[in-house]
PDB file of N, CA and C in Angstrom:
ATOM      1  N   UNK A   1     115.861  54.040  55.947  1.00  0.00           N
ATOM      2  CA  UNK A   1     115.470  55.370  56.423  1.00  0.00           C
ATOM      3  C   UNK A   1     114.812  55.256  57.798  1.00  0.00           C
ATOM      4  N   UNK A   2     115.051  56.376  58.258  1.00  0.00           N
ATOM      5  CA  UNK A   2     114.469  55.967  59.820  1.00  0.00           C
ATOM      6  C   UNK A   2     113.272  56.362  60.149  1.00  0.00           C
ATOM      7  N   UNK A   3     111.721  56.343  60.629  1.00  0.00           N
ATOM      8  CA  UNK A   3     110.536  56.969  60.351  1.00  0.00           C
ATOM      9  C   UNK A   3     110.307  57.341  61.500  1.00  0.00           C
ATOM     10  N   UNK A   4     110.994  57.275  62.241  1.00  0.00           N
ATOM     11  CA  UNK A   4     110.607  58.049  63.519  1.00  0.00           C
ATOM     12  C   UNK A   4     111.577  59.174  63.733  1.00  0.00           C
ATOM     13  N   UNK A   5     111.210  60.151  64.760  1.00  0.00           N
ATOM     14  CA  UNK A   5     112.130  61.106  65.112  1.00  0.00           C
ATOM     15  C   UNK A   5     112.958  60.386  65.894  1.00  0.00           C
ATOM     16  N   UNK A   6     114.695  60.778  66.339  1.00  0.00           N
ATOM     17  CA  UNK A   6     115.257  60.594  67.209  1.00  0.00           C
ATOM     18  C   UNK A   6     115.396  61.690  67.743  1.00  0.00           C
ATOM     19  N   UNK A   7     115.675  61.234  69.607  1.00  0.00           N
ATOM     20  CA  UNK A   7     116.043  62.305  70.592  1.00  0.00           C
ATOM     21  C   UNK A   7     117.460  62.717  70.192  1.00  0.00           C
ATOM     22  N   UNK A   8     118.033  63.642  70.610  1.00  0.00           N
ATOM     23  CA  UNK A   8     119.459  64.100  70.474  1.00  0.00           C
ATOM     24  C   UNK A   8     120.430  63.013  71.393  1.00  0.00           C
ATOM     25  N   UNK A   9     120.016  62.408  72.203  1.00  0.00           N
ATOM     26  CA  UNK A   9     121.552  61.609  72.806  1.00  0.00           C
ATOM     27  C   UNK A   9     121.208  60.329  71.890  1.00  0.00           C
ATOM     28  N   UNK A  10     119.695  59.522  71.300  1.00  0.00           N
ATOM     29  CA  UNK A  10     120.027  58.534  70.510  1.00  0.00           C
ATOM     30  C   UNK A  10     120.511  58.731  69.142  1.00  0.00           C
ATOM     31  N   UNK A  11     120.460  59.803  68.873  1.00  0.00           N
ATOM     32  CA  UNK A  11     120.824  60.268  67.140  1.00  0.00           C
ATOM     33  C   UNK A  11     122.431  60.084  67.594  1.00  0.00           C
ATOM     34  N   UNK A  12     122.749  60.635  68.714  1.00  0.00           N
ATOM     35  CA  UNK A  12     124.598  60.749  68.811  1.00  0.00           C
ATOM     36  C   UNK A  12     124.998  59.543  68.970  1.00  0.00           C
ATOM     37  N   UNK A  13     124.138  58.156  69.987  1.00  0.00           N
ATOM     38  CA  UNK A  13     124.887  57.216  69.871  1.00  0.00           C
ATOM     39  C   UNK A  13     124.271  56.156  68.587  1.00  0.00           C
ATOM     40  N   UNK A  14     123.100  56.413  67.357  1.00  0.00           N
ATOM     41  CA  UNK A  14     123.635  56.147  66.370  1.00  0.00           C
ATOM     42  C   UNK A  14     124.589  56.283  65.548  1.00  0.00           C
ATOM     43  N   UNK A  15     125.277  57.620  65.704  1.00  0.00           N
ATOM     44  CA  UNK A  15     126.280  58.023  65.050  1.00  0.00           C
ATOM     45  C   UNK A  15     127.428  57.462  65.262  1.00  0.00           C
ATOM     46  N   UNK A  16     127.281  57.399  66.700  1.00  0.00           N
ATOM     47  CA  UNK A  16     128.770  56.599  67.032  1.00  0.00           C
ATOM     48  C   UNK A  16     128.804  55.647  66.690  1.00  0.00           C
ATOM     49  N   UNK A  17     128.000  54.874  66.575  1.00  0.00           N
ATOM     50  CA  UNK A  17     127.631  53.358  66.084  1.00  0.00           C
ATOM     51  C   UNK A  17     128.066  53.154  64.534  1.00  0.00           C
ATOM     52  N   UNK A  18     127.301  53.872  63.746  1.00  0.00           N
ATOM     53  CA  UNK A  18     127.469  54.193  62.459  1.00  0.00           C
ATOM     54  C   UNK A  18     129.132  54.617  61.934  1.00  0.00           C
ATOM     55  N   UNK A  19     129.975  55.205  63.015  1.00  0.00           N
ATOM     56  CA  UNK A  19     131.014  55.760  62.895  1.00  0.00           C
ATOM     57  C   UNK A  19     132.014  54.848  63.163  1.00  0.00           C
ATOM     58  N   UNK A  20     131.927  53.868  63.708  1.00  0.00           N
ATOM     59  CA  UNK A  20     132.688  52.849  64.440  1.00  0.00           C
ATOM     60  C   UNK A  20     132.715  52.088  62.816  1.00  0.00           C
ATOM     61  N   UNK A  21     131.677  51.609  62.597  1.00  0.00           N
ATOM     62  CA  UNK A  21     131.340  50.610  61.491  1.00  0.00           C
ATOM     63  C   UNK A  21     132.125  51.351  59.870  1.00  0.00           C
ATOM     64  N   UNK A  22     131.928  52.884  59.634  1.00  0.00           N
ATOM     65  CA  UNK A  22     132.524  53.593  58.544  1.00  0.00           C
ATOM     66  C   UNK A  22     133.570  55.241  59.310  1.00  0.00           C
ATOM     67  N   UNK A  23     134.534  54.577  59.085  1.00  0.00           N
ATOM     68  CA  UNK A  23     135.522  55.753  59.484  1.00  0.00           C
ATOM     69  C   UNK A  23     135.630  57.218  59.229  1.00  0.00           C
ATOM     70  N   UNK A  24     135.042  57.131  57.458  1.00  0.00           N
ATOM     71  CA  UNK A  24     134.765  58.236  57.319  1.00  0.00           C
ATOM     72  C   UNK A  24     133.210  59.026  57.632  1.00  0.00           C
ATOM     73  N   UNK A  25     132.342  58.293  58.166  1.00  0.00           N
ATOM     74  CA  UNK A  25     131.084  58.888  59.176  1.00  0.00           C
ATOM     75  C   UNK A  25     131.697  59.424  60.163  1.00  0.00           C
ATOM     76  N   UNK A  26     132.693  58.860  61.586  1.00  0.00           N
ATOM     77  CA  UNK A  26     133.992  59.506  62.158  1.00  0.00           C
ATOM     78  C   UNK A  26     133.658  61.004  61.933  1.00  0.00           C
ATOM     79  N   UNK A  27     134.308  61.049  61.175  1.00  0.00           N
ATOM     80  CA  UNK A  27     134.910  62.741  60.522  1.00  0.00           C
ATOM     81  C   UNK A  27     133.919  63.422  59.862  1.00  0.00           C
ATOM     82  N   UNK A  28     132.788  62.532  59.847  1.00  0.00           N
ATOM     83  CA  UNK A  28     131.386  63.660  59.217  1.00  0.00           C
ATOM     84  C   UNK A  28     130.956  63.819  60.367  1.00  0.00           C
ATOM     85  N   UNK A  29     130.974  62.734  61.579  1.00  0.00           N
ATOM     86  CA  UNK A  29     129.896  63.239  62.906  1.00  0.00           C
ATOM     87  C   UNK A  29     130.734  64.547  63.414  1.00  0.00           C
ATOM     88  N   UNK A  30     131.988  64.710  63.012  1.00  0.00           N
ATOM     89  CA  UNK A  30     132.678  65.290  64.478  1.00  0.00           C
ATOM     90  C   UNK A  30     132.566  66.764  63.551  1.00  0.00           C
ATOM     91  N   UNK A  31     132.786  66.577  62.329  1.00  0.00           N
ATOM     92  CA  UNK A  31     132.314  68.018  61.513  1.00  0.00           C
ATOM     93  C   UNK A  31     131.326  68.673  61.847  1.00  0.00           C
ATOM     94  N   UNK A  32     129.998  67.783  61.894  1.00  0.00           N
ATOM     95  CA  UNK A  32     128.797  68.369  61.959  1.00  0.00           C
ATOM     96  C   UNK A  32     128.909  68.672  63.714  1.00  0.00           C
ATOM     97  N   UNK A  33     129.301  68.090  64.329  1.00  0.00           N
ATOM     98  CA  UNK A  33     129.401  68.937  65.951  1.00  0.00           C
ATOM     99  C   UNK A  33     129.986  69.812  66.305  1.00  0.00           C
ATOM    100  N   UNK A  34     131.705  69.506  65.340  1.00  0.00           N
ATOM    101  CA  UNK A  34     131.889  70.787  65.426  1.00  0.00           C
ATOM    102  C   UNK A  34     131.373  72.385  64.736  1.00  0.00           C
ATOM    103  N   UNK A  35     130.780  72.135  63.884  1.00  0.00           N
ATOM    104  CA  UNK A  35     129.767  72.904  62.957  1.00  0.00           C
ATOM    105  C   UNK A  35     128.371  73.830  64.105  1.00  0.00           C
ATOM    106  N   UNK A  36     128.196  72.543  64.545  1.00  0.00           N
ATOM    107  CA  UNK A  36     126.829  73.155  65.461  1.00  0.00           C
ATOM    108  C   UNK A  36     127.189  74.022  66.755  1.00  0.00           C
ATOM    109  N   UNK A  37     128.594  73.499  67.450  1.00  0.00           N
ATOM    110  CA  UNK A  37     129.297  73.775  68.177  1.00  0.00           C
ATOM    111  C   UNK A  37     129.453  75.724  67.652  1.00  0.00           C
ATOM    112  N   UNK A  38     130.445  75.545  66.313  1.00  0.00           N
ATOM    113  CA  UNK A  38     130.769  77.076  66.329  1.00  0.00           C
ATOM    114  C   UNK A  38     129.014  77.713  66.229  1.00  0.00           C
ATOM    115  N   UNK A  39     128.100  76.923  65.568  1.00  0.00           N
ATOM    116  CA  UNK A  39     126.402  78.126  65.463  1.00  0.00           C
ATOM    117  C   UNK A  39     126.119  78.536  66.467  1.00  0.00           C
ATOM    118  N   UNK A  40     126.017  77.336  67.501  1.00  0.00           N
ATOM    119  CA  UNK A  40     125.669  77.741  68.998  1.00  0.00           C
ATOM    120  C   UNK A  40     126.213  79.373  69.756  1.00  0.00           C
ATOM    121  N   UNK A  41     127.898  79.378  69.181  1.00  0.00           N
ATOM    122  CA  UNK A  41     128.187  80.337  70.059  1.00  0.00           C
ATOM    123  C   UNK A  41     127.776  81.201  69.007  1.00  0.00           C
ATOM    124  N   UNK A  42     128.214  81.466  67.830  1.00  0.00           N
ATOM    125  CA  UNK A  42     127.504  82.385  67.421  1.00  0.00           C
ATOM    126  C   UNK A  42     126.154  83.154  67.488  1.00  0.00           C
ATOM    127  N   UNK A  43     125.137  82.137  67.262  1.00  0.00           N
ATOM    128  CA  UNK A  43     123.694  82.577  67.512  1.00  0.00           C
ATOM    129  C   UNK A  43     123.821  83.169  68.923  1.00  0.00           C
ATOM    130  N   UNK A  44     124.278  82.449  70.403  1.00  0.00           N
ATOM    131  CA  UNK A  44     124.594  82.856  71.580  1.00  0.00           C
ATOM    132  C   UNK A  44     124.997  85.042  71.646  1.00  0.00           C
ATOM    133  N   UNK A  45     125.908  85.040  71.031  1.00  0.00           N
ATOM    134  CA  UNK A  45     126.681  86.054  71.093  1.00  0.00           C
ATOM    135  C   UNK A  45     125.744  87.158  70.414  1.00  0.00           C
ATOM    136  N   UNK A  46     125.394  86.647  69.235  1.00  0.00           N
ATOM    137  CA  UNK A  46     124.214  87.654  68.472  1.00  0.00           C
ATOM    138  C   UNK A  46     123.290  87.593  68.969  1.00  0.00           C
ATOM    139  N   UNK A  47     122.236  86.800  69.999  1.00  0.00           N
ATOM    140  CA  UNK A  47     121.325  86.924  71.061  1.00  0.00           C
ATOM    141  C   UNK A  47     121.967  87.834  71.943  1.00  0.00           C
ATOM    142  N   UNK A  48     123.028  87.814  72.364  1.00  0.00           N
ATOM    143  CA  UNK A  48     123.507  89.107  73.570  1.00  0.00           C
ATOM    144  C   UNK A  48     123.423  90.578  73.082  1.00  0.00           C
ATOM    145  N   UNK A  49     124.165  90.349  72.199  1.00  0.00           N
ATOM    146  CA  UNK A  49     124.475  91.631  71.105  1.00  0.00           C
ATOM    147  C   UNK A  49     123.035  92.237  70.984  1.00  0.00           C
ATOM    148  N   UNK A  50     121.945  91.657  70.457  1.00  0.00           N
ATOM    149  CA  UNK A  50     120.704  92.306  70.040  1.00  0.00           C
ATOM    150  C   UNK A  50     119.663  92.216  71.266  1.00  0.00           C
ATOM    151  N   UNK A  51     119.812  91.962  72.522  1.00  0.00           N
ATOM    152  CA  UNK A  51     119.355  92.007  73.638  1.00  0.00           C
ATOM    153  C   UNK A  51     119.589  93.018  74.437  1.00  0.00           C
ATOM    154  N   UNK A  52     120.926  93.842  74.065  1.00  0.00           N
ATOM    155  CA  UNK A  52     121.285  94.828  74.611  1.00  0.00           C
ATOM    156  C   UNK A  52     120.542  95.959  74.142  1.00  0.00           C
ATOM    157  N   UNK A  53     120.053  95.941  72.884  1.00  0.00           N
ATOM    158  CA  UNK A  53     119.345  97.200  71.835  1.00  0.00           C
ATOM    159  C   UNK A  53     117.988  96.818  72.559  1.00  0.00           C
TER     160      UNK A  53
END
């Protein structure tokens, strides 16, 4: 377990690391980015949307 926080670019290149070593981590990192990827625009768009009111 890891007891410290990681920054966001070392959490990504643990992942890659981790992903290299298990293939199917691969396809969980790129899920979860693409995952955060679609929240981003969403939350984005519903910040516009309710900024206008």
């Amino acid at each position: 377990m890891l007891k410290y926080h990681l920054g966001g670019q070392e959490l990504i290149y643990a992942s890659m690391v981790y992903a290299k070593e298990n293939l199917r981590g691969l396809y969980i990192v790129l899920g979860l980015n693409f995952l955060a990827d679609c929240w981003l625009f969403f939350y984005q768009r519903l910040a516009i949307r309710v900024n206008r009111f």
